[in-house]
N, C-alpha and C. Protein backbone atom coordinates (compact mmCIF):
# COMPACT_ATOMS: atom_id res chain seq x y z
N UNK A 1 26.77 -7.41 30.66
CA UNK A 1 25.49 -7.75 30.11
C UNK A 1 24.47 -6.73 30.60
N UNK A 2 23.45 -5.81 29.84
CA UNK A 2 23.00 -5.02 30.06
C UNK A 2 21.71 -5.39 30.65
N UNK A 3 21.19 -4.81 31.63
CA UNK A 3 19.79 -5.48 32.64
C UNK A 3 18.69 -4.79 31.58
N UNK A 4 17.63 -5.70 31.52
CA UNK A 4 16.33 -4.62 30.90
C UNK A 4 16.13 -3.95 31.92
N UNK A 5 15.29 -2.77 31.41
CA UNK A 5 14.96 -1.78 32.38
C UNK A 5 13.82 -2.06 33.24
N UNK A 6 12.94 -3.28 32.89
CA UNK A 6 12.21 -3.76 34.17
C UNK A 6 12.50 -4.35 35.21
N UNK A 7 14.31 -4.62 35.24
CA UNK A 7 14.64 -5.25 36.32
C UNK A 7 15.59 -4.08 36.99
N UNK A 8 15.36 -2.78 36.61
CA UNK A 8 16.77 -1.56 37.46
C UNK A 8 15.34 -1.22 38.34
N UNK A 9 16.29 -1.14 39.96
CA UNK A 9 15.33 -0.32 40.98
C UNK A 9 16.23 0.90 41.09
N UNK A 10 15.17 1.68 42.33
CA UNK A 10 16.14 2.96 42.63
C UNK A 10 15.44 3.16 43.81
N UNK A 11 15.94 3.63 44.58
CA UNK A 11 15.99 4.29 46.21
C UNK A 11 15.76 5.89 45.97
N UNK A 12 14.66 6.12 46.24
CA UNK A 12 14.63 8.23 46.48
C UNK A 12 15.46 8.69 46.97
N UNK A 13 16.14 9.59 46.59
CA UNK A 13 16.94 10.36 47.31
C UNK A 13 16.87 10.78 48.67
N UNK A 14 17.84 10.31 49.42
CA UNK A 14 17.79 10.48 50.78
C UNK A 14 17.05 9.11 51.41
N UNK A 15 17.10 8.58 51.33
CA UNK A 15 16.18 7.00 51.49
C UNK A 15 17.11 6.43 51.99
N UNK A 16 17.23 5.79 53.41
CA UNK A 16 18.22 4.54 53.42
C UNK A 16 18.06 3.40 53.00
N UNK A 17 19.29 2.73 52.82
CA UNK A 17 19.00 1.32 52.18
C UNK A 17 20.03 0.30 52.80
N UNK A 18 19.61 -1.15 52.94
CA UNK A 18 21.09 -1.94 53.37
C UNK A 18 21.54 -2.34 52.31
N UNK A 19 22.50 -2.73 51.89
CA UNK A 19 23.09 -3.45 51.34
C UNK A 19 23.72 -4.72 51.68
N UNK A 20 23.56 -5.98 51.65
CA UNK A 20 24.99 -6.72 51.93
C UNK A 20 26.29 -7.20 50.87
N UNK A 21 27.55 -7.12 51.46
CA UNK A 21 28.40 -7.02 50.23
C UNK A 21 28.57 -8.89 50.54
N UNK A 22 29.72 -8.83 48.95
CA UNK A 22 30.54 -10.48 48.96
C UNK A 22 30.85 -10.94 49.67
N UNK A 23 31.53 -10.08 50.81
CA UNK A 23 32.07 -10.90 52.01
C UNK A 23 31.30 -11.42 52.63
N UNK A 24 29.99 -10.80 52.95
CA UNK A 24 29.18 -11.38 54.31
C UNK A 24 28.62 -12.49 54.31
N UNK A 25 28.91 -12.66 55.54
CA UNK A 25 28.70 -14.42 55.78
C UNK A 25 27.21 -14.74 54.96
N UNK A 26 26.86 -15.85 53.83
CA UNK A 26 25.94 -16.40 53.74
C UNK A 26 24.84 -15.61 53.06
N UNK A 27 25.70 -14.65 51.61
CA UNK A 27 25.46 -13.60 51.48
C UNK A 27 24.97 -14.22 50.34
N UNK A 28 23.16 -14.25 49.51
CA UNK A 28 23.01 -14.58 48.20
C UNK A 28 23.21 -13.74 47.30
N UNK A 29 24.07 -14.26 46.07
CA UNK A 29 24.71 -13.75 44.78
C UNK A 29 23.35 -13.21 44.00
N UNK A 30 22.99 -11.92 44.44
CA UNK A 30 21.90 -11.14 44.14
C UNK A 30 22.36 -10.41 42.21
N UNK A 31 23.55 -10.28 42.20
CA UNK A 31 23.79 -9.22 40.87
C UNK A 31 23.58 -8.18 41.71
N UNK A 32 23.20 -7.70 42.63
CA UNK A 32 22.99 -6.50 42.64
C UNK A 32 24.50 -5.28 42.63
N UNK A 33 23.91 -3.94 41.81
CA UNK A 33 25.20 -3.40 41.71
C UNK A 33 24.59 -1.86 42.24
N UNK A 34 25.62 -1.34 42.99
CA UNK A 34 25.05 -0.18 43.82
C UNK A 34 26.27 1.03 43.16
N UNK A 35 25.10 2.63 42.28
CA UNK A 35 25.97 3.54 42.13
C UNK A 35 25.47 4.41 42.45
N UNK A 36 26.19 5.86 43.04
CA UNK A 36 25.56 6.66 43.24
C UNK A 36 26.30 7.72 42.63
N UNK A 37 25.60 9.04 42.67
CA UNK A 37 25.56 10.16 41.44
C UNK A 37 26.67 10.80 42.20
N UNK A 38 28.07 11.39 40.92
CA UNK A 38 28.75 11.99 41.39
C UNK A 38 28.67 12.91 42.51
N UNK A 39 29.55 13.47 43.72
CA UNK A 39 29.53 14.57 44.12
C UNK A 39 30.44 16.04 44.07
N UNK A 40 31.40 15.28 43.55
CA UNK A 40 32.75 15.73 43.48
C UNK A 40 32.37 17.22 43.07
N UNK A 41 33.29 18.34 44.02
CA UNK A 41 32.60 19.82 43.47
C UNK A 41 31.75 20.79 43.83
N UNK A 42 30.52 19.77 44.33
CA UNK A 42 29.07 20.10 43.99
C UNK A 42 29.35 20.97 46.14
N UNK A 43 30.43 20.63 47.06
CA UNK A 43 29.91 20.84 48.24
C UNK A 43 29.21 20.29 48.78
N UNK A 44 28.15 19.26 48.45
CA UNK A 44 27.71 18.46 49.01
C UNK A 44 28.53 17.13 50.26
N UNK A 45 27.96 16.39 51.00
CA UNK A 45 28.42 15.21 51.76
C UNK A 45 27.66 14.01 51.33
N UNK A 46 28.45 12.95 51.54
CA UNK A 46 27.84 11.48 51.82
C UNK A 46 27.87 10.91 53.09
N UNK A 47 27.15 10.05 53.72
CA UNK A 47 27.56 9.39 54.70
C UNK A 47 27.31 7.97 54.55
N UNK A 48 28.29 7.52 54.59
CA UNK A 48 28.70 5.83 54.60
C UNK A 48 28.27 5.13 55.79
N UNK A 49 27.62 4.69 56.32
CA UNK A 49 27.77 3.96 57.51
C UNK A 49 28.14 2.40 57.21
N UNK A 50 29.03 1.38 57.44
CA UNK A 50 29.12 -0.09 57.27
C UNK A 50 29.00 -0.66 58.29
N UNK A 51 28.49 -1.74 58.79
CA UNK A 51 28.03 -2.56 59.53
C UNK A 51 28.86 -3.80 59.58
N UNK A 52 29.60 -4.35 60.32
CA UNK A 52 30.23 -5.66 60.42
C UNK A 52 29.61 -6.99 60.65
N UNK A 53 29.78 -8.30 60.23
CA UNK A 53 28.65 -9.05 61.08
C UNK A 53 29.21 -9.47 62.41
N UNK A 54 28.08 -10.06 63.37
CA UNK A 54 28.45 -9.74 64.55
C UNK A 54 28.81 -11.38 64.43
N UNK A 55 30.28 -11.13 65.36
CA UNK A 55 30.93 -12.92 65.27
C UNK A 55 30.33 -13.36 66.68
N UNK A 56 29.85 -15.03 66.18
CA UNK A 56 29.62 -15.64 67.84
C UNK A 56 30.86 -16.48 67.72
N UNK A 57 31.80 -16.08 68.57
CA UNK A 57 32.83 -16.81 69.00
C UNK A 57 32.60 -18.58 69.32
N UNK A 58 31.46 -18.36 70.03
CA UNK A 58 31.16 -19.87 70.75
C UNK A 58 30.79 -20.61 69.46
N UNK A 59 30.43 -20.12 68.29
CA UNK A 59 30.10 -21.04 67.52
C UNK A 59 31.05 -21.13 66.58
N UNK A 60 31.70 -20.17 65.81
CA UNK A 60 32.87 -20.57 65.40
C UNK A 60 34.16 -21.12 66.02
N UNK A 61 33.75 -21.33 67.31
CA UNK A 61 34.62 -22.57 67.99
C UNK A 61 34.32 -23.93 67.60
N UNK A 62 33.23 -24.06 68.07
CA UNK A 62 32.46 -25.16 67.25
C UNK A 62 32.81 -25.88 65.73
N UNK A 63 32.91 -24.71 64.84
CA UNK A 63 32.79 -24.84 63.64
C UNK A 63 34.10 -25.52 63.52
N UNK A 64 35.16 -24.41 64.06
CA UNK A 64 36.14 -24.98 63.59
C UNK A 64 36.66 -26.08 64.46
N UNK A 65 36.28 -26.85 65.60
CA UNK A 65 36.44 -28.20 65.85
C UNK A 65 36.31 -29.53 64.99
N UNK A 66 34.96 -28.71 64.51
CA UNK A 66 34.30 -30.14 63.33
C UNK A 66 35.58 -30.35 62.21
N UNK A 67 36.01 -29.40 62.05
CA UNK A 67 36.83 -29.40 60.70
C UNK A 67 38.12 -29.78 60.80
């Protein structure tokens, strides 16, 4: 389904941005869809950095007692 164009953003080049993906805990179902412009060729780099969420053990002890 195609977005109108008053709802596409964009990040400047070179701009960081977070993202959170599907997995992450408690993550709202935004639609959002993240592409970025080929590089392949060009010599250029990307850098990826991903972030894990940080587990509290003590509480997913918890959690999973209740259950």
């Amino acid at each position: 389904m195609p977005t109108p164009a008053a709802e596409v953003l964009t990040v400047p080049t070179g701009s960081p941005i977070v993202l959170r993906g599907t997995r992450w805990p408690e993550s709202p179902l935004s639609g959002l869809l993240h592409r970025s412009p080929p590089i392949a060729g060009t010599g250029e780099t990307r850098l990826l950095l991903v972030l894990d969420p940080v587990e509290d053990s003590e509480r997913d002890a918890r959690r999973e007692c209740m259950h």
